[in-house]
N, C-alpha and C. Protein backbone atom coordinates (compact mmCIF):
# COMPACT_ATOMS: atom_id res chain seq x y z
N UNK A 1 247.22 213.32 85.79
CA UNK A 1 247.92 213.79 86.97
C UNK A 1 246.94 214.60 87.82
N UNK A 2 247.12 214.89 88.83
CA UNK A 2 246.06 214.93 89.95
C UNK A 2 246.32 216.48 90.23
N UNK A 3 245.89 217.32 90.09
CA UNK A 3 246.31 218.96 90.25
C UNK A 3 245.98 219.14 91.81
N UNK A 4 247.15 219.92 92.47
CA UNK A 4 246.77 220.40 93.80
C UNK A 4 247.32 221.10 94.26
N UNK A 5 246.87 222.00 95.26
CA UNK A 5 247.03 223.32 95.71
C UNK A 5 248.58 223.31 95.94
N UNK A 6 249.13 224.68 95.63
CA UNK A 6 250.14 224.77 96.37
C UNK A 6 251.01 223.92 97.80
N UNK A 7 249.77 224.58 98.84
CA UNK A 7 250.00 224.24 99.96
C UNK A 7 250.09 222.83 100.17
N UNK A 8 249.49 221.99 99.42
CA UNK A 8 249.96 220.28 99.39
C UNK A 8 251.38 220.17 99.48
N UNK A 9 252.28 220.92 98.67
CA UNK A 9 253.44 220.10 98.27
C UNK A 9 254.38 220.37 98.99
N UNK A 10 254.26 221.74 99.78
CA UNK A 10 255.41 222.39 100.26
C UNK A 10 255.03 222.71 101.75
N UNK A 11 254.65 222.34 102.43
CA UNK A 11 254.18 222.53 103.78
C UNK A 11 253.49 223.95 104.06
N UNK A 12 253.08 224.84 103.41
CA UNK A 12 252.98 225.93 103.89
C UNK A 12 251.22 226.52 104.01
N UNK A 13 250.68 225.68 104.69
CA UNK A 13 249.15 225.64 104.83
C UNK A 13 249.39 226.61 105.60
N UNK A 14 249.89 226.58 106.56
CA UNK A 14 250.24 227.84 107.81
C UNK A 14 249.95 228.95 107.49
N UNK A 15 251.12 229.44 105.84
CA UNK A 15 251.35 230.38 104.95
C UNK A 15 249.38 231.13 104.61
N UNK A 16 249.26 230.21 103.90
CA UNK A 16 247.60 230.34 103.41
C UNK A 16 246.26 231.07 104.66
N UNK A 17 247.16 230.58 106.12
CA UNK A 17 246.61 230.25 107.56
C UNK A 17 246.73 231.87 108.05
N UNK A 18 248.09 232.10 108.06
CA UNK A 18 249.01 233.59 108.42
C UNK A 18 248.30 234.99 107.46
N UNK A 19 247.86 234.13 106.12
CA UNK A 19 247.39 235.50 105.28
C UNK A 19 245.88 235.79 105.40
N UNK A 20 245.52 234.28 105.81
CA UNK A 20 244.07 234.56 105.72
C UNK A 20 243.64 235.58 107.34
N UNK A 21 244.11 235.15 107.94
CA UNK A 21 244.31 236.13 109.16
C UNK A 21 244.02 237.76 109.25
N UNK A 22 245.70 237.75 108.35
CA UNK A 22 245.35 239.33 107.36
C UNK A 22 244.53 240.17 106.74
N UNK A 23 243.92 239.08 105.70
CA UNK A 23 242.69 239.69 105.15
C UNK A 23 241.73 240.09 106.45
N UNK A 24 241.14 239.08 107.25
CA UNK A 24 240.26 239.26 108.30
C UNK A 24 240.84 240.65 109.26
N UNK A 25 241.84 240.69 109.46
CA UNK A 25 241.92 241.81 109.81
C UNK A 25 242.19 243.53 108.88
N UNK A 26 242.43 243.41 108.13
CA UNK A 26 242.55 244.46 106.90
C UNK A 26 242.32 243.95 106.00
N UNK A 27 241.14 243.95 105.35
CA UNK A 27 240.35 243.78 104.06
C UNK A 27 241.33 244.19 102.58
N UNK A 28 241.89 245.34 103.10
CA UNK A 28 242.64 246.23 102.08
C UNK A 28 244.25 245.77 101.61
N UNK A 29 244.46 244.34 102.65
CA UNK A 29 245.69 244.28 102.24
C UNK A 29 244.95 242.60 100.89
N UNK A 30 244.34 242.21 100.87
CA UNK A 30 243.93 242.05 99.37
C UNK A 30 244.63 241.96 98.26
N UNK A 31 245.15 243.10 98.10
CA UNK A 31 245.69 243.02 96.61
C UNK A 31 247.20 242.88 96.96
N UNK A 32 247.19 242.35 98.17
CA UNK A 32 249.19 242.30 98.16
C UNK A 32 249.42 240.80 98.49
N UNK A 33 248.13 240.08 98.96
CA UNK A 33 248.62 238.69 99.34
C UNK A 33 248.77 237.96 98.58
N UNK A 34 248.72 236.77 98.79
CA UNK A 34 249.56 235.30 98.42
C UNK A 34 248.22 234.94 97.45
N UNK A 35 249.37 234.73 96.03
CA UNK A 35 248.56 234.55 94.74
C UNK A 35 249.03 233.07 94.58
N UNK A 36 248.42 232.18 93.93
CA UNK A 36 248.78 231.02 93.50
C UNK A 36 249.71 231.34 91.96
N UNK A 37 250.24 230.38 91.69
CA UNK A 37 251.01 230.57 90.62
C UNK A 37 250.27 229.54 89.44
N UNK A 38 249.63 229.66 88.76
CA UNK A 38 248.90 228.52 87.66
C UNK A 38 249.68 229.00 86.31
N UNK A 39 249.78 227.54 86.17
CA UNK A 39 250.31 227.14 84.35
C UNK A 39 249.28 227.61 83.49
N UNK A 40 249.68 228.32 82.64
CA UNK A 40 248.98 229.05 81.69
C UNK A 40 248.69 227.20 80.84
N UNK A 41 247.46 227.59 80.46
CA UNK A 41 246.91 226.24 79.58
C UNK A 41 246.58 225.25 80.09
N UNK A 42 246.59 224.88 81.07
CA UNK A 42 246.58 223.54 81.83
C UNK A 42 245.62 223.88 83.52
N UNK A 43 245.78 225.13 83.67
CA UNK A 43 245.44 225.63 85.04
C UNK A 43 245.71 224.85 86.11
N UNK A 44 247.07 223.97 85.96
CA UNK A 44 247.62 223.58 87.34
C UNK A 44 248.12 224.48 88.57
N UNK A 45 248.20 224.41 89.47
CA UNK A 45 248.78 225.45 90.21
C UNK A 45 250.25 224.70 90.86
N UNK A 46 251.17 225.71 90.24
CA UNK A 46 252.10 225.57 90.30
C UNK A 46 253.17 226.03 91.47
N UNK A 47 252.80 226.58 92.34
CA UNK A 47 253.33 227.59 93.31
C UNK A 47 252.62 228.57 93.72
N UNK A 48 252.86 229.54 94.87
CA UNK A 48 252.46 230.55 95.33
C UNK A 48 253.39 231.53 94.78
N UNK A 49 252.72 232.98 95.16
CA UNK A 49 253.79 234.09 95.11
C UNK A 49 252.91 235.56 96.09
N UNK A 50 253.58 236.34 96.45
CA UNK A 50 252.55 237.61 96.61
C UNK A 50 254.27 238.45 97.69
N UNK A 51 253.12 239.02 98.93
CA UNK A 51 253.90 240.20 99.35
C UNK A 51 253.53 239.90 100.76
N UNK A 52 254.86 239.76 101.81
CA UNK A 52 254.36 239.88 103.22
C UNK A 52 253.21 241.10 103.83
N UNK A 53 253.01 242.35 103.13
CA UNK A 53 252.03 242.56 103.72
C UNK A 53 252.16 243.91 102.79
N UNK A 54 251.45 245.14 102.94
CA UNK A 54 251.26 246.30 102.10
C UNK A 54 252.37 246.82 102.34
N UNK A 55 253.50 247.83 101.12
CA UNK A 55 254.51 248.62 101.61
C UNK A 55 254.43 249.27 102.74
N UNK A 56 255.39 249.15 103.26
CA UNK A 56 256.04 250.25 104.89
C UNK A 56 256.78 251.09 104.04
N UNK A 57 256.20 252.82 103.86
CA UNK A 57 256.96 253.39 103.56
C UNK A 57 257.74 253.31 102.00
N UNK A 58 256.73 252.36 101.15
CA UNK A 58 256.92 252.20 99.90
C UNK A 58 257.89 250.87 99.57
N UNK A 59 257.87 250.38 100.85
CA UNK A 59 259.08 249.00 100.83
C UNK A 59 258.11 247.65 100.93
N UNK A 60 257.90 247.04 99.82
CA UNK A 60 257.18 245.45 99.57
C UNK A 60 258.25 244.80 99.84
N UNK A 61 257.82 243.35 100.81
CA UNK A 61 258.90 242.11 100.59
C UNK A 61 258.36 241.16 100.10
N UNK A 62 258.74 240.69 98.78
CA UNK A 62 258.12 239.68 98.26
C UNK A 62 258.65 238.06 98.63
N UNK A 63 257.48 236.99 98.80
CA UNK A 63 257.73 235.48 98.81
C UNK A 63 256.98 235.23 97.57
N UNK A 64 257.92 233.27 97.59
CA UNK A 64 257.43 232.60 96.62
C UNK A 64 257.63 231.37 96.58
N UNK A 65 257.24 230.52 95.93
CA UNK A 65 257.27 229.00 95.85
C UNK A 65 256.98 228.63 95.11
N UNK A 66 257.60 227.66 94.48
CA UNK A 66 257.64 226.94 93.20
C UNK A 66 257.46 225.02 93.41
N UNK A 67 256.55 224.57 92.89
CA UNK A 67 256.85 223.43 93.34
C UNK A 67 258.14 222.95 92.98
N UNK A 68 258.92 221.93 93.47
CA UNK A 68 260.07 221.09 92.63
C UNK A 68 260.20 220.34 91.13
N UNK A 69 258.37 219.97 91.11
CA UNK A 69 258.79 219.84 89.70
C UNK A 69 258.86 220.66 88.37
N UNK A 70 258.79 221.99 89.10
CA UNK A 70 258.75 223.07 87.93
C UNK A 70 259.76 224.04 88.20
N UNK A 71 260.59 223.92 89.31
CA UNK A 71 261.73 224.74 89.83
C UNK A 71 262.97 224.64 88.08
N UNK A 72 263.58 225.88 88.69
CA UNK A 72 264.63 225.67 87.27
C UNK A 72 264.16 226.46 85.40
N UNK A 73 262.65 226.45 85.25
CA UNK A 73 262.13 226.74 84.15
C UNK A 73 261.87 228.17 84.56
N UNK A 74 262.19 229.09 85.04
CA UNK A 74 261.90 230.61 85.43
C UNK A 74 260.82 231.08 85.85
N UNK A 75 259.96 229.99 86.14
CA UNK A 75 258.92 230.36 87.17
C UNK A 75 259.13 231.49 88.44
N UNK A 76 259.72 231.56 89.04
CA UNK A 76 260.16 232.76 90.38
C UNK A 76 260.81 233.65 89.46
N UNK A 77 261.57 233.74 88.75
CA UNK A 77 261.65 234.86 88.06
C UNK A 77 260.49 235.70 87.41
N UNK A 78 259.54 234.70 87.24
CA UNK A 78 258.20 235.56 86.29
C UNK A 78 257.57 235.86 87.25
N UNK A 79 257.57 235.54 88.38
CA UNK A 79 256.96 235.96 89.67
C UNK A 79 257.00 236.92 90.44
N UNK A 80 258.49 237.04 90.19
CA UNK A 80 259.14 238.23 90.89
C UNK A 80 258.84 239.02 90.49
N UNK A 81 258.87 238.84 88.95
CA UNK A 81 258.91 240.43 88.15
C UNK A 81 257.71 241.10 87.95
N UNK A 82 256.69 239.89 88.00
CA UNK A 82 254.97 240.11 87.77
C UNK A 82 254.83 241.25 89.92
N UNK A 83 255.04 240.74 90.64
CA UNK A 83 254.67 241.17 91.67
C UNK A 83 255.71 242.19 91.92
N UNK A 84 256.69 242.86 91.28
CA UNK A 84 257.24 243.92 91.55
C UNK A 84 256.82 245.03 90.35
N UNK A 85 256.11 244.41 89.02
CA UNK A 85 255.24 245.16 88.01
C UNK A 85 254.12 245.41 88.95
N UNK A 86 253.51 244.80 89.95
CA UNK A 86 252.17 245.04 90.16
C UNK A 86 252.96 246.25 91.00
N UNK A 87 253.52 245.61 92.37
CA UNK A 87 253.60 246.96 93.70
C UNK A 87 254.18 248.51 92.83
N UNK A 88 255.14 247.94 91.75
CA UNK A 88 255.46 249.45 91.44
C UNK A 88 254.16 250.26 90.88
N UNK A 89 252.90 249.42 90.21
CA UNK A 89 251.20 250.18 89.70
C UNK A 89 250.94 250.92 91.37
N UNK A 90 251.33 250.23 91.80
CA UNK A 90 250.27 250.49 93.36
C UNK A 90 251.62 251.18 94.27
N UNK A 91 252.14 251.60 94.07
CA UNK A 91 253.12 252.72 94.96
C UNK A 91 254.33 251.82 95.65
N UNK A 92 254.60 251.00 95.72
CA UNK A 92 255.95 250.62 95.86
C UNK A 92 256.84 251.09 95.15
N UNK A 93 257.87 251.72 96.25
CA UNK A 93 259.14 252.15 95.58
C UNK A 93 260.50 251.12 95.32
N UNK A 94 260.43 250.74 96.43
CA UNK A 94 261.44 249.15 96.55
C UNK A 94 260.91 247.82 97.06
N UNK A 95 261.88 246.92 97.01
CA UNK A 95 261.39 245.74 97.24
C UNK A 95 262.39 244.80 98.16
N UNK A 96 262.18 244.20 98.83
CA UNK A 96 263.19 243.16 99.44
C UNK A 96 262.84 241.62 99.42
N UNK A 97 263.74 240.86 99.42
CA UNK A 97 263.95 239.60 99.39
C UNK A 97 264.61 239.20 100.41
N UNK A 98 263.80 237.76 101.57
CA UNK A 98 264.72 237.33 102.31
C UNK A 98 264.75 235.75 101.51
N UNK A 99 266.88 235.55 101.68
CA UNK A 99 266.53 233.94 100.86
C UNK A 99 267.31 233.62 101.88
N UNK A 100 267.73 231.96 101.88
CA UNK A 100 268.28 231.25 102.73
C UNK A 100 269.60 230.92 102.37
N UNK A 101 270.96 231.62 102.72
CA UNK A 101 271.79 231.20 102.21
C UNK A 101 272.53 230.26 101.33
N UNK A 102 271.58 229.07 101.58
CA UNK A 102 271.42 227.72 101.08
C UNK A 102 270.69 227.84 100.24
N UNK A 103 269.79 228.77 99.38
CA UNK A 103 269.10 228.61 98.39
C UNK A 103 269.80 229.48 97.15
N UNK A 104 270.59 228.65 96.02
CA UNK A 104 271.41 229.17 95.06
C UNK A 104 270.21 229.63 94.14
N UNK A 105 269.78 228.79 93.88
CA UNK A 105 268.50 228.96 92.70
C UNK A 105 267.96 230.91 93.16
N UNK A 106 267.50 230.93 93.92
CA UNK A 106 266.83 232.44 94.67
C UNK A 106 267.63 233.39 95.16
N UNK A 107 269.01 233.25 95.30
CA UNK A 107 269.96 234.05 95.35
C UNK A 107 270.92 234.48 93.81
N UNK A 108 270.54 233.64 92.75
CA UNK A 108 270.76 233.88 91.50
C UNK A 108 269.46 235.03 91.12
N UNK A 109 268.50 234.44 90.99
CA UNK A 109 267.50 235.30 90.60
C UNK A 109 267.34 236.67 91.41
N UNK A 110 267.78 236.95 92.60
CA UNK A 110 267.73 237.93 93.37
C UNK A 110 268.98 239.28 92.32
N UNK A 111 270.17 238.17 92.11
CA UNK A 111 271.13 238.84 91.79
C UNK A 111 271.01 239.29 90.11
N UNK A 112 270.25 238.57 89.43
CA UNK A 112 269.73 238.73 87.88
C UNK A 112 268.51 240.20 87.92
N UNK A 113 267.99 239.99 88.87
CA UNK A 113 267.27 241.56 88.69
C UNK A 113 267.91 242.49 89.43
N UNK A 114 268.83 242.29 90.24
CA UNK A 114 269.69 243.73 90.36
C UNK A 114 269.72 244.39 91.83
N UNK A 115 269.02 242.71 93.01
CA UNK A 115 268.77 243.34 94.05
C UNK A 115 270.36 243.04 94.57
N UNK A 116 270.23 244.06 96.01
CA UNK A 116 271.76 243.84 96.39
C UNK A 116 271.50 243.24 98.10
N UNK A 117 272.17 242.57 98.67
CA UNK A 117 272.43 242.17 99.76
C UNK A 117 272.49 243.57 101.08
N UNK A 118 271.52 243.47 102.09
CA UNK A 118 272.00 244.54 102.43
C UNK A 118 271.92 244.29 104.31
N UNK A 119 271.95 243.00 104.16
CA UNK A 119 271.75 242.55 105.54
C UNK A 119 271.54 241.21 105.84
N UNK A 120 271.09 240.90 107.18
CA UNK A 120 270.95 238.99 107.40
C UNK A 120 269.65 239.49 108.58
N UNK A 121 268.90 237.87 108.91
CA UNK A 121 267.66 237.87 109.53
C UNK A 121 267.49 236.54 110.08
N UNK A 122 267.08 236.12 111.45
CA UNK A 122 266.52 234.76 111.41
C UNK A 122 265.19 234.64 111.49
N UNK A 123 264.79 234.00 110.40
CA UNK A 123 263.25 233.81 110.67
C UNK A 123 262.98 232.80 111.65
N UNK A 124 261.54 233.02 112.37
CA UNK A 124 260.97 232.18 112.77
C UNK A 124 261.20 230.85 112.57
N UNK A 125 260.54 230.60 111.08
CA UNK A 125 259.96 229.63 110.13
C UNK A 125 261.60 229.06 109.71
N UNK A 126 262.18 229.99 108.37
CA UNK A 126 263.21 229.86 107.46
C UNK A 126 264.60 229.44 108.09
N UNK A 127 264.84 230.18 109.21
CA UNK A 127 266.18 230.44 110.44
C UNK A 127 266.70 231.29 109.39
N UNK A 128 268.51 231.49 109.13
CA UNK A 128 268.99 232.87 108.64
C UNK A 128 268.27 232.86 107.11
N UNK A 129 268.07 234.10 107.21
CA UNK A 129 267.98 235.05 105.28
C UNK A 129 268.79 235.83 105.41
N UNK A 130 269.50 235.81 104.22
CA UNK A 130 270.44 237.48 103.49
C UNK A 130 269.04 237.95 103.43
N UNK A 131 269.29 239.31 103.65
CA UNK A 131 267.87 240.36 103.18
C UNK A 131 268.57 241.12 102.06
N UNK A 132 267.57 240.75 100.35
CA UNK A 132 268.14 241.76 99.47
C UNK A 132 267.35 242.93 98.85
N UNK A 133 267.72 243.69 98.72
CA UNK A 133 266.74 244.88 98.60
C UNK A 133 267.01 245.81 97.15
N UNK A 134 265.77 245.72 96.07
CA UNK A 134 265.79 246.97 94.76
C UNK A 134 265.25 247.85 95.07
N UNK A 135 265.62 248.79 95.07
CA UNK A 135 265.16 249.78 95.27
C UNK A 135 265.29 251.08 96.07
């Protein structure tokens, strides 16, 4: 099987495009961007994950992506929890999630760690998100 980047499967070269930007302009936001997600043993890359940009005020919003053929096995859950273990090392106090109403899978997992609904958003990109927020 042919291993390939994230950004192959899911349209989000942009994503990769938008962060690299970031870095070029703040060096320091680094340790908050967009991590690939690799299968332990195999080093496929399986998805992205990271943080729209350094806490505001101790508030991270985390994204993520999973390809489809690995959606369902708790991948975004280990994601979530790995990048809300990291921001809480590095001073994050809370965290938010925007999902797409239409996405059950990410509105389960939102609701399994304990975030709560605390608003709506249209993205650009996404159009509406519930915005959910721990913390």
């Amino acid at each position: 099987m042919e291993e390939r980047a994230a950004s192959d499967f899911d349209g989000s070269g942009w994503l990769y495009q938008l962060r690299a930007g970031q870095l070029r302009e703040d060096p320091d936001f680094a340790p908050w961007s967009l991590r690939d997600v690799i299968l332990t043993g195999t080093g496929e890359t399986i998805g992205h994950g990271g943080f729209h940009e350094a806490p505001v005020e101790g508030v991270a919003e985390i994204g993520y992506r999973i390809h489809p053929a690995w959606q369902g096995r708790g991948f975004a859950t280990e994601v979530t929890e790995a990048l809300m273990a990291f921001g809480r090392a590095h001073g994050a106090t809370a965290f938010l999630l925007s999902i797409s109403p239409d996405n059950a899978a990410s509105l389960a997992i939102a609701a399994k760690l304990g975030f709560t609904r605390i608003g709506e958003q249209t993205d650009e990109v996404d159009g509406l998100e519930w915005v959910h927020r721990l913390g």
